[in-house]
N, C-alpha and C. Protein backbone atom coordinates (compact mmCIF):
# COMPACT_ATOMS: atom_id res chain seq x y z
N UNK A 1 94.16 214.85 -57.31
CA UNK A 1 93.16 215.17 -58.31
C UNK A 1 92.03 216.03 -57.72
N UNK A 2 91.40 215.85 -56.59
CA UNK A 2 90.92 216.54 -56.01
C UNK A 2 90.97 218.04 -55.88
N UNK A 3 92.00 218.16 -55.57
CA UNK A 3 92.66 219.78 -55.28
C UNK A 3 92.19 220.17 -56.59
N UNK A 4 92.57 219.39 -57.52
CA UNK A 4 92.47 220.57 -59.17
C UNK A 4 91.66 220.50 -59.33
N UNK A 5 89.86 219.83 -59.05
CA UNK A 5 88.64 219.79 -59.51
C UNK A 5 88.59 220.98 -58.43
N UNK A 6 88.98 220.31 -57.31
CA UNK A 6 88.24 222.18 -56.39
C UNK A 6 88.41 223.20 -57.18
N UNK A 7 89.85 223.41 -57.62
CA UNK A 7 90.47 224.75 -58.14
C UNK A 7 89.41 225.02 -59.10
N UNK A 8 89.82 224.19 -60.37
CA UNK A 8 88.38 224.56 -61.39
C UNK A 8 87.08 225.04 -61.09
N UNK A 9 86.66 224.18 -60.09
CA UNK A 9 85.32 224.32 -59.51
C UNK A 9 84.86 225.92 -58.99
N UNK A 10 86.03 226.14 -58.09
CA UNK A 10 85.94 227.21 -57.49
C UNK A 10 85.63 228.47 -58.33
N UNK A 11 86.93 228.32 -59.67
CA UNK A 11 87.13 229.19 -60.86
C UNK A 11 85.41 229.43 -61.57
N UNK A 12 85.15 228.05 -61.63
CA UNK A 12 83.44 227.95 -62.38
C UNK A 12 82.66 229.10 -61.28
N UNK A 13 82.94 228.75 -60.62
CA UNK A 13 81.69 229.78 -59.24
C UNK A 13 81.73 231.05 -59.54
N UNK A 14 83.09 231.23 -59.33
CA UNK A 14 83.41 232.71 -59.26
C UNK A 14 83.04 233.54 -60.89
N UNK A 15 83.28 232.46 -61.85
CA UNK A 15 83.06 233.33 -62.93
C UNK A 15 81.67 233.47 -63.25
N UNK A 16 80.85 232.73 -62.73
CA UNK A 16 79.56 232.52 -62.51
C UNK A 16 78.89 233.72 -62.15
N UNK A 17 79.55 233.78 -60.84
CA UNK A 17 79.12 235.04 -59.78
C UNK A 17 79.49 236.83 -60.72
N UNK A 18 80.57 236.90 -61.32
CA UNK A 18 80.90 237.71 -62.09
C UNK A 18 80.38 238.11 -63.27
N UNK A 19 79.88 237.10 -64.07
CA UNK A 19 79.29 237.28 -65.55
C UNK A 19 77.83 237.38 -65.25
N UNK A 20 77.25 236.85 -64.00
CA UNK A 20 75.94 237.14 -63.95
C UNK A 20 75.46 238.04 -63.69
N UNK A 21 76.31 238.79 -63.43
CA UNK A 21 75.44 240.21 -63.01
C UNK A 21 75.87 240.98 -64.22
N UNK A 22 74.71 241.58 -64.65
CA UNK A 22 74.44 242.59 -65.88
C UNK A 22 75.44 243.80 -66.02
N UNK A 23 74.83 244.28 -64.87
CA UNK A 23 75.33 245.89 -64.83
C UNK A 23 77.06 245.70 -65.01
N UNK A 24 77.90 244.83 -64.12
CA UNK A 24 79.35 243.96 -64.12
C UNK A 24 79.73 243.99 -65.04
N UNK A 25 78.92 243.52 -66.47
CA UNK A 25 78.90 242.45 -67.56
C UNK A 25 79.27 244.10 -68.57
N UNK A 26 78.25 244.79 -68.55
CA UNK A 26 78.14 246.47 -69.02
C UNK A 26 79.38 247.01 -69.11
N UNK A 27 80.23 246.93 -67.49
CA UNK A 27 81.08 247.96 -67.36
C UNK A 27 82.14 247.27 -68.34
N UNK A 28 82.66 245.90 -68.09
CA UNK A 28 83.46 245.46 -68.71
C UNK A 28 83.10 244.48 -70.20
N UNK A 29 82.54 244.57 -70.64
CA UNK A 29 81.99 244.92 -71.95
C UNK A 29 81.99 243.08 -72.02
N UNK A 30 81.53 242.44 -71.18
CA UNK A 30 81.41 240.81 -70.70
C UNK A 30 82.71 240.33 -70.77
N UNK A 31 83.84 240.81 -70.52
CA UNK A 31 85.67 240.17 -70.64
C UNK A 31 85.66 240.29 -69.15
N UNK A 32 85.31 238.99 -68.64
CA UNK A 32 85.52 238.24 -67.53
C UNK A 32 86.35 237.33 -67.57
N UNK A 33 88.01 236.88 -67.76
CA UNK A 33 87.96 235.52 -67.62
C UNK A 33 88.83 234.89 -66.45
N UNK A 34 88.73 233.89 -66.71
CA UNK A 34 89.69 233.19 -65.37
C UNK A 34 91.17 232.39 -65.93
N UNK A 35 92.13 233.26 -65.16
CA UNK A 35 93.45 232.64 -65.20
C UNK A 35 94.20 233.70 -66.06
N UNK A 36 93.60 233.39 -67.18
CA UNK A 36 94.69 235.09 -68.29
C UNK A 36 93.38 235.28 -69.54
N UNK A 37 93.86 236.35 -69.25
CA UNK A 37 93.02 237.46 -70.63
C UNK A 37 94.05 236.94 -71.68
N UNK A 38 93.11 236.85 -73.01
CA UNK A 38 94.05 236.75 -74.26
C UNK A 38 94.37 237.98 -74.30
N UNK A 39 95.56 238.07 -75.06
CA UNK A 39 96.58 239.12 -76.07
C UNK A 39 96.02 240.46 -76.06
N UNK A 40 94.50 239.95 -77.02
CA UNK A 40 94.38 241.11 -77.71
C UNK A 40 92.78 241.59 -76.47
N UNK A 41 92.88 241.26 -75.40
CA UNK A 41 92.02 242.30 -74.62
C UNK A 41 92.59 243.69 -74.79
N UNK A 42 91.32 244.50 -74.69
CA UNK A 42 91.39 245.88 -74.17
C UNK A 42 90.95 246.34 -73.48
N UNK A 43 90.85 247.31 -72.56
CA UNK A 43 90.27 247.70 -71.61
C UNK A 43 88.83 247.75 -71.63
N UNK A 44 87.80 247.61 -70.75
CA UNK A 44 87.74 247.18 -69.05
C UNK A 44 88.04 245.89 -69.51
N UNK A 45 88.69 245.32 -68.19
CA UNK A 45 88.27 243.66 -68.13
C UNK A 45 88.70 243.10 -66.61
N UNK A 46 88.77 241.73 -66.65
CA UNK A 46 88.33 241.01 -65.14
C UNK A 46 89.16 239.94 -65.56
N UNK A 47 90.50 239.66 -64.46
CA UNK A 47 90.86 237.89 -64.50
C UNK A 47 90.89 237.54 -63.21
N UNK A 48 90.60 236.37 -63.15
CA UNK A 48 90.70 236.15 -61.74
C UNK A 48 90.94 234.60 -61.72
N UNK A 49 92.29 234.45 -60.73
CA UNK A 49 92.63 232.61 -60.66
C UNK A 49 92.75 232.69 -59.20
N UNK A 50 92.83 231.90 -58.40
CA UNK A 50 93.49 231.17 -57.17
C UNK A 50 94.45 229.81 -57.38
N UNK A 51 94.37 230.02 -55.90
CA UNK A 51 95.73 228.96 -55.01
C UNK A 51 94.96 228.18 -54.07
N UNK A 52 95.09 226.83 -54.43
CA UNK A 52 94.61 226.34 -53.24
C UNK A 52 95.34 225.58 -52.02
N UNK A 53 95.24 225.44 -50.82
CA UNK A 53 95.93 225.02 -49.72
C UNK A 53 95.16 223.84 -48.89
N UNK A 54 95.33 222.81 -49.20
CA UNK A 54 94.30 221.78 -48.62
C UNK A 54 95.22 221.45 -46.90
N UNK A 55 93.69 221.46 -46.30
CA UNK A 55 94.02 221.70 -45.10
C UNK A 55 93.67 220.41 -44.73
N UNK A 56 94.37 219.72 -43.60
CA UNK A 56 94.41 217.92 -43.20
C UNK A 56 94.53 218.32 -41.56
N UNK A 57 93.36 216.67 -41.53
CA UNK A 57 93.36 216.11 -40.04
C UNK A 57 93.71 214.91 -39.72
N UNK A 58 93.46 214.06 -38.57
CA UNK A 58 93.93 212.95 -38.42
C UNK A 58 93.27 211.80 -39.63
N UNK A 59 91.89 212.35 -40.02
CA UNK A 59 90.75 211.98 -40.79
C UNK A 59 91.03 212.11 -42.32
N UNK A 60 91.69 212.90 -42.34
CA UNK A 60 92.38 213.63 -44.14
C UNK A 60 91.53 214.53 -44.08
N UNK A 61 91.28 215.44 -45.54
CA UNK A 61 91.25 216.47 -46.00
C UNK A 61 90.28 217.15 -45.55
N UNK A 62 89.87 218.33 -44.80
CA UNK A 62 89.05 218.53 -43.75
C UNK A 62 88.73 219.63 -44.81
N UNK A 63 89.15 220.28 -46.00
CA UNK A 63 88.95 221.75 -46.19
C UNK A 63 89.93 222.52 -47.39
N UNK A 64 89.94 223.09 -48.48
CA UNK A 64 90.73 223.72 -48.82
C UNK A 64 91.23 225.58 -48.76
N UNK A 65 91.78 225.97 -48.69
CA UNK A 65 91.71 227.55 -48.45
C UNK A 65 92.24 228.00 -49.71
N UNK A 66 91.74 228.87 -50.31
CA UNK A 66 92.56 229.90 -50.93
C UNK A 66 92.52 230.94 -51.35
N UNK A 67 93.63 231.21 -51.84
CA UNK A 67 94.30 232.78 -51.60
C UNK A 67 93.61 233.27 -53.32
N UNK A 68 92.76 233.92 -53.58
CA UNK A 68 92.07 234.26 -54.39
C UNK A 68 92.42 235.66 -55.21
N UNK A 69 92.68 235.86 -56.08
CA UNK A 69 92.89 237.16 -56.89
C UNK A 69 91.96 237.74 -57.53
N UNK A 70 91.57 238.63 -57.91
CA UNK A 70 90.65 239.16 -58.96
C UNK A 70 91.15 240.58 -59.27
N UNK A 71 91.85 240.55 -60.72
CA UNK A 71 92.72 241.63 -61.17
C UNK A 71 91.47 242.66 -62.41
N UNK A 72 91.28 243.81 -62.06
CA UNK A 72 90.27 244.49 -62.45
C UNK A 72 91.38 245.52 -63.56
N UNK A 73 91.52 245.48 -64.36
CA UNK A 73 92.09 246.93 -65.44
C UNK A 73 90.60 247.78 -66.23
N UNK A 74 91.31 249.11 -66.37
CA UNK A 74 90.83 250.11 -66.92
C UNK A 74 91.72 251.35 -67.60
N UNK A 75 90.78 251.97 -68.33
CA UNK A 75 91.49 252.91 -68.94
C UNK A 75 91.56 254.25 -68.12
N UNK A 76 90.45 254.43 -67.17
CA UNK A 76 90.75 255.28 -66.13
C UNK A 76 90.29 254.94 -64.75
N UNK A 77 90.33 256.12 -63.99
CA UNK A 77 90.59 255.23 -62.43
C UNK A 77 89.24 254.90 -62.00
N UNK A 78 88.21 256.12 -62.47
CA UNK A 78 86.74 256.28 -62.04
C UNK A 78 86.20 254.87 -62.50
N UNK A 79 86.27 254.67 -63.67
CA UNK A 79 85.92 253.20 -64.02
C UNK A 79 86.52 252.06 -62.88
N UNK A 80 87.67 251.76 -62.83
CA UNK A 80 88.37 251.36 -61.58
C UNK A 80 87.64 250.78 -60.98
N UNK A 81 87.40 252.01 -60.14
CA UNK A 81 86.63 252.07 -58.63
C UNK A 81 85.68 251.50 -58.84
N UNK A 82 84.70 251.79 -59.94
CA UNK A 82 83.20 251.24 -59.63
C UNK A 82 83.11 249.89 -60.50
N UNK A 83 83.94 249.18 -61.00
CA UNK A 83 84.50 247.90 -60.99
C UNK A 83 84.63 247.45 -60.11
N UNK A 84 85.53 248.09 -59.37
CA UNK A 84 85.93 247.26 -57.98
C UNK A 84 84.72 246.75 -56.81
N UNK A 85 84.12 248.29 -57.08
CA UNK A 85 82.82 248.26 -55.86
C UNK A 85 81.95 247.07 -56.30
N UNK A 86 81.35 247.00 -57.88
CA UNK A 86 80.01 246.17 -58.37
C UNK A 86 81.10 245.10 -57.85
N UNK A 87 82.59 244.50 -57.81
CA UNK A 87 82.88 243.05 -57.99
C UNK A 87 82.92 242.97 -56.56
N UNK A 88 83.09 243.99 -55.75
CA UNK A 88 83.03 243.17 -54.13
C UNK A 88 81.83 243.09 -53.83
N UNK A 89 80.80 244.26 -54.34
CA UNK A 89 79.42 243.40 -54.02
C UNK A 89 79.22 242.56 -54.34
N UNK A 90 79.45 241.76 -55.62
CA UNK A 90 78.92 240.66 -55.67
C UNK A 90 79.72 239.41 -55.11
N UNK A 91 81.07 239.35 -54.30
CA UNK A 91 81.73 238.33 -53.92
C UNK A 91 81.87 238.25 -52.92
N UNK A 92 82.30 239.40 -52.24
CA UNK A 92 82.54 239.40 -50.54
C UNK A 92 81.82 238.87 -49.49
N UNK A 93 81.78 238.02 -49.11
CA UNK A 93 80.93 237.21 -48.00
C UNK A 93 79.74 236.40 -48.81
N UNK A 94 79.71 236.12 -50.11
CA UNK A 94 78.76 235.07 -50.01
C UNK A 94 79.70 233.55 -50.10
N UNK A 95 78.72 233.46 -49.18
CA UNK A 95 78.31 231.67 -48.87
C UNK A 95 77.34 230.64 -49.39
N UNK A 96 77.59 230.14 -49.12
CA UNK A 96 76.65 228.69 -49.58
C UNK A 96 77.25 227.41 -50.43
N UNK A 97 76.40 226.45 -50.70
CA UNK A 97 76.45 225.69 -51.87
C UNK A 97 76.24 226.60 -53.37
N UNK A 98 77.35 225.73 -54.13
CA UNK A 98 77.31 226.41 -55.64
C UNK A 98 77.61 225.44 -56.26
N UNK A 99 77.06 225.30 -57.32
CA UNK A 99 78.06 223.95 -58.08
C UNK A 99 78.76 223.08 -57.23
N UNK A 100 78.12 222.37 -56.80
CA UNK A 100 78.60 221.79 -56.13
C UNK A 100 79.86 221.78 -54.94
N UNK A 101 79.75 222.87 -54.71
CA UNK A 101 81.44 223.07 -53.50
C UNK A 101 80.57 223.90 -52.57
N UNK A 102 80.87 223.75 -51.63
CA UNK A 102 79.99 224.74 -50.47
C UNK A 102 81.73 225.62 -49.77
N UNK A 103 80.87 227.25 -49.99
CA UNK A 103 81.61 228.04 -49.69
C UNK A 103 81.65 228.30 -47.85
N UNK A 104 82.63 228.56 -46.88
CA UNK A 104 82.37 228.35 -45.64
C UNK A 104 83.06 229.65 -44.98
N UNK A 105 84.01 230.45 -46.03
CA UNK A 105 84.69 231.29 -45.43
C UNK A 105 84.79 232.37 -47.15
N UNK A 106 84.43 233.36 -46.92
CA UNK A 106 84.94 234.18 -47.98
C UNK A 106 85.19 235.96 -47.69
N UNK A 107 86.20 236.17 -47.55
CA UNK A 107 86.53 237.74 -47.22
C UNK A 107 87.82 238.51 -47.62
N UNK A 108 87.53 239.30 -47.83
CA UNK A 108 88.73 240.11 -48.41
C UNK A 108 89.72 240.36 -47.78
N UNK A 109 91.21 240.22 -48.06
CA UNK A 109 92.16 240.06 -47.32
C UNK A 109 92.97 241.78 -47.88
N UNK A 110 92.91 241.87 -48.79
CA UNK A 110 93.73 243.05 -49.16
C UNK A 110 92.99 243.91 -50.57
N UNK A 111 93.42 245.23 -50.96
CA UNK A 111 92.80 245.79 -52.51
C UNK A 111 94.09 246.61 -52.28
N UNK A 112 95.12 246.20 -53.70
CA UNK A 112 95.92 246.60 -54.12
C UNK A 112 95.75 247.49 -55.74
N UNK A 113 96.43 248.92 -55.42
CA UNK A 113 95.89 249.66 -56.70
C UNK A 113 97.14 249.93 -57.27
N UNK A 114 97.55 250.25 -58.41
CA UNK A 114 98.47 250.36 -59.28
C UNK A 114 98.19 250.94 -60.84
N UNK A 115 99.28 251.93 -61.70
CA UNK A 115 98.81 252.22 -62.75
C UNK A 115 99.85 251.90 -63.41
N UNK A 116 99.93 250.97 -64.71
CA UNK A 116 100.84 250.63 -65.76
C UNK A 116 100.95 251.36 -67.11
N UNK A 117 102.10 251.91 -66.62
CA UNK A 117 102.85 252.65 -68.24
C UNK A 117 102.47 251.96 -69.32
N UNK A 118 102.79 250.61 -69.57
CA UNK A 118 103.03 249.93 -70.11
C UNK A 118 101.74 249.58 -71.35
N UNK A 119 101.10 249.28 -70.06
CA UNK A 119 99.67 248.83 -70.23
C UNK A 119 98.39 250.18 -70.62
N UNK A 120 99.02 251.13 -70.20
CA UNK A 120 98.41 252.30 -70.38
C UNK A 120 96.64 251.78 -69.85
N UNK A 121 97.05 251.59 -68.62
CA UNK A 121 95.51 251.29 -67.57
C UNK A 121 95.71 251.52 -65.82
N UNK A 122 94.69 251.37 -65.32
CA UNK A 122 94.96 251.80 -64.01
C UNK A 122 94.25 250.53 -63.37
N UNK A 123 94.94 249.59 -62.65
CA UNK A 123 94.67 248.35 -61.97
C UNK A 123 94.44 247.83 -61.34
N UNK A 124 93.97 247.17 -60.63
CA UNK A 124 93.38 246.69 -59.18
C UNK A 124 93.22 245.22 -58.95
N UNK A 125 93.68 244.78 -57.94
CA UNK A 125 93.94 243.48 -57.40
C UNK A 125 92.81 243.08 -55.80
N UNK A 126 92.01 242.67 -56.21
CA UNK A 126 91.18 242.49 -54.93
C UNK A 126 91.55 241.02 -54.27
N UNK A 127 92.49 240.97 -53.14
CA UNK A 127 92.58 239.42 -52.51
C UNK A 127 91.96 239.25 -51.79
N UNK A 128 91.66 237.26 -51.81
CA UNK A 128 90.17 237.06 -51.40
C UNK A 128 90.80 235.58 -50.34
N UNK A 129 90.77 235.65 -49.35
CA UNK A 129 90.50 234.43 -48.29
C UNK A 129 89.62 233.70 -48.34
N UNK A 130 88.95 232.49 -49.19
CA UNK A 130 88.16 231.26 -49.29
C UNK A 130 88.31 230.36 -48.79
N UNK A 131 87.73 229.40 -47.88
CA UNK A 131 87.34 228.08 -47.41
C UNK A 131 86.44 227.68 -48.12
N UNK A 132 86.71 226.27 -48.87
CA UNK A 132 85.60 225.83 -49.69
C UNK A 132 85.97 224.05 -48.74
N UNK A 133 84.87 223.61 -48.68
CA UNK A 133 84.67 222.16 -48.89
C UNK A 133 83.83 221.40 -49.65
C-alpha cells in the first residue's frame, strides 16, 4: 500500500510543480494531467506518470526510485522546445519536502523527440530519475 500512496503522492507533486507555474499553464492552455489525457485533448498538452522501485535493507524500505515520464505534444516543434525548456526548469533538480514525501534525488535521465502522423503533433518525452522517501 505504501508504494501506491508514494506513486500518487509523487504524481500530486509533480502536477503541482507543473500547473503552478503560469507562463507553463499559458503555453499549454492548463492541460496538465497525470497518467492519460482524455480523448478529446488537443494540442499543447502535458502527461506525466511514473514507476516506482522500492529499494530494501536489512531494516526494510530504505527509499523508492522512479523512472519518471513527462510526455509534452504540440502542433509544432518551436512550441515543443519551449515546453520542454519551461518543464525542465521547473523539475530538474528540485529537492526538498513536498506534500509530504521528501525528494532526495531528481535528474534527467534521457529527452526523447518524435513526430506522429497520426497524431498530427511533434512530441517529447523527458525521463526523470527520482528518489523519494
Amino acid at each position: 500500500m505504501q508504494k501506491i500512496r508514494q506513486n500518487k503522492m509523487l504524481q500530486e507533486v509533480i502536477q503541482l510543480f507543473l500547473s503552478g507555474n503560469s507562463a507553463l499553464n499559458t503555453l499549454v492552455n492548463g492541460q496538465i494531467y497525470p497518467v492519460i489525457a482524455p480523448a478529446t485533448v488537443t494540442n499543447n498538452y502535458i502527461v506525466h506518470s511514473g514507476i516506482a522501485t522500492p529499494v530494501y535493507s536489512k531494516s526494510g524500505r530504505e527509499y523508492d526510485e522512479f523512472d519518471y515520464s513527462i510526455f509534452i505534444a504540440s502542433q509544432n516543434y518551436s512550441d515543443n522546445n519551449t515546453i520542454a525548456t519551461f518543464v525542465r526548469s521547473i523539475i530538474e533538480f528540485k529537492l526538498g519536502i513536498f506534500e509530504e514525501i521528501k525528494i532526495l534525488k531528481n535528474e534527467i535521465t534521457s529527452i526523447d523527440e518524435l513526430y506522429s502522423e497520426e497524431d498530427q503533433a511533434f512530441l517529447k518525452r523527458i525521463q526523470l530519475k527520482i528518489i523519494v522517501i
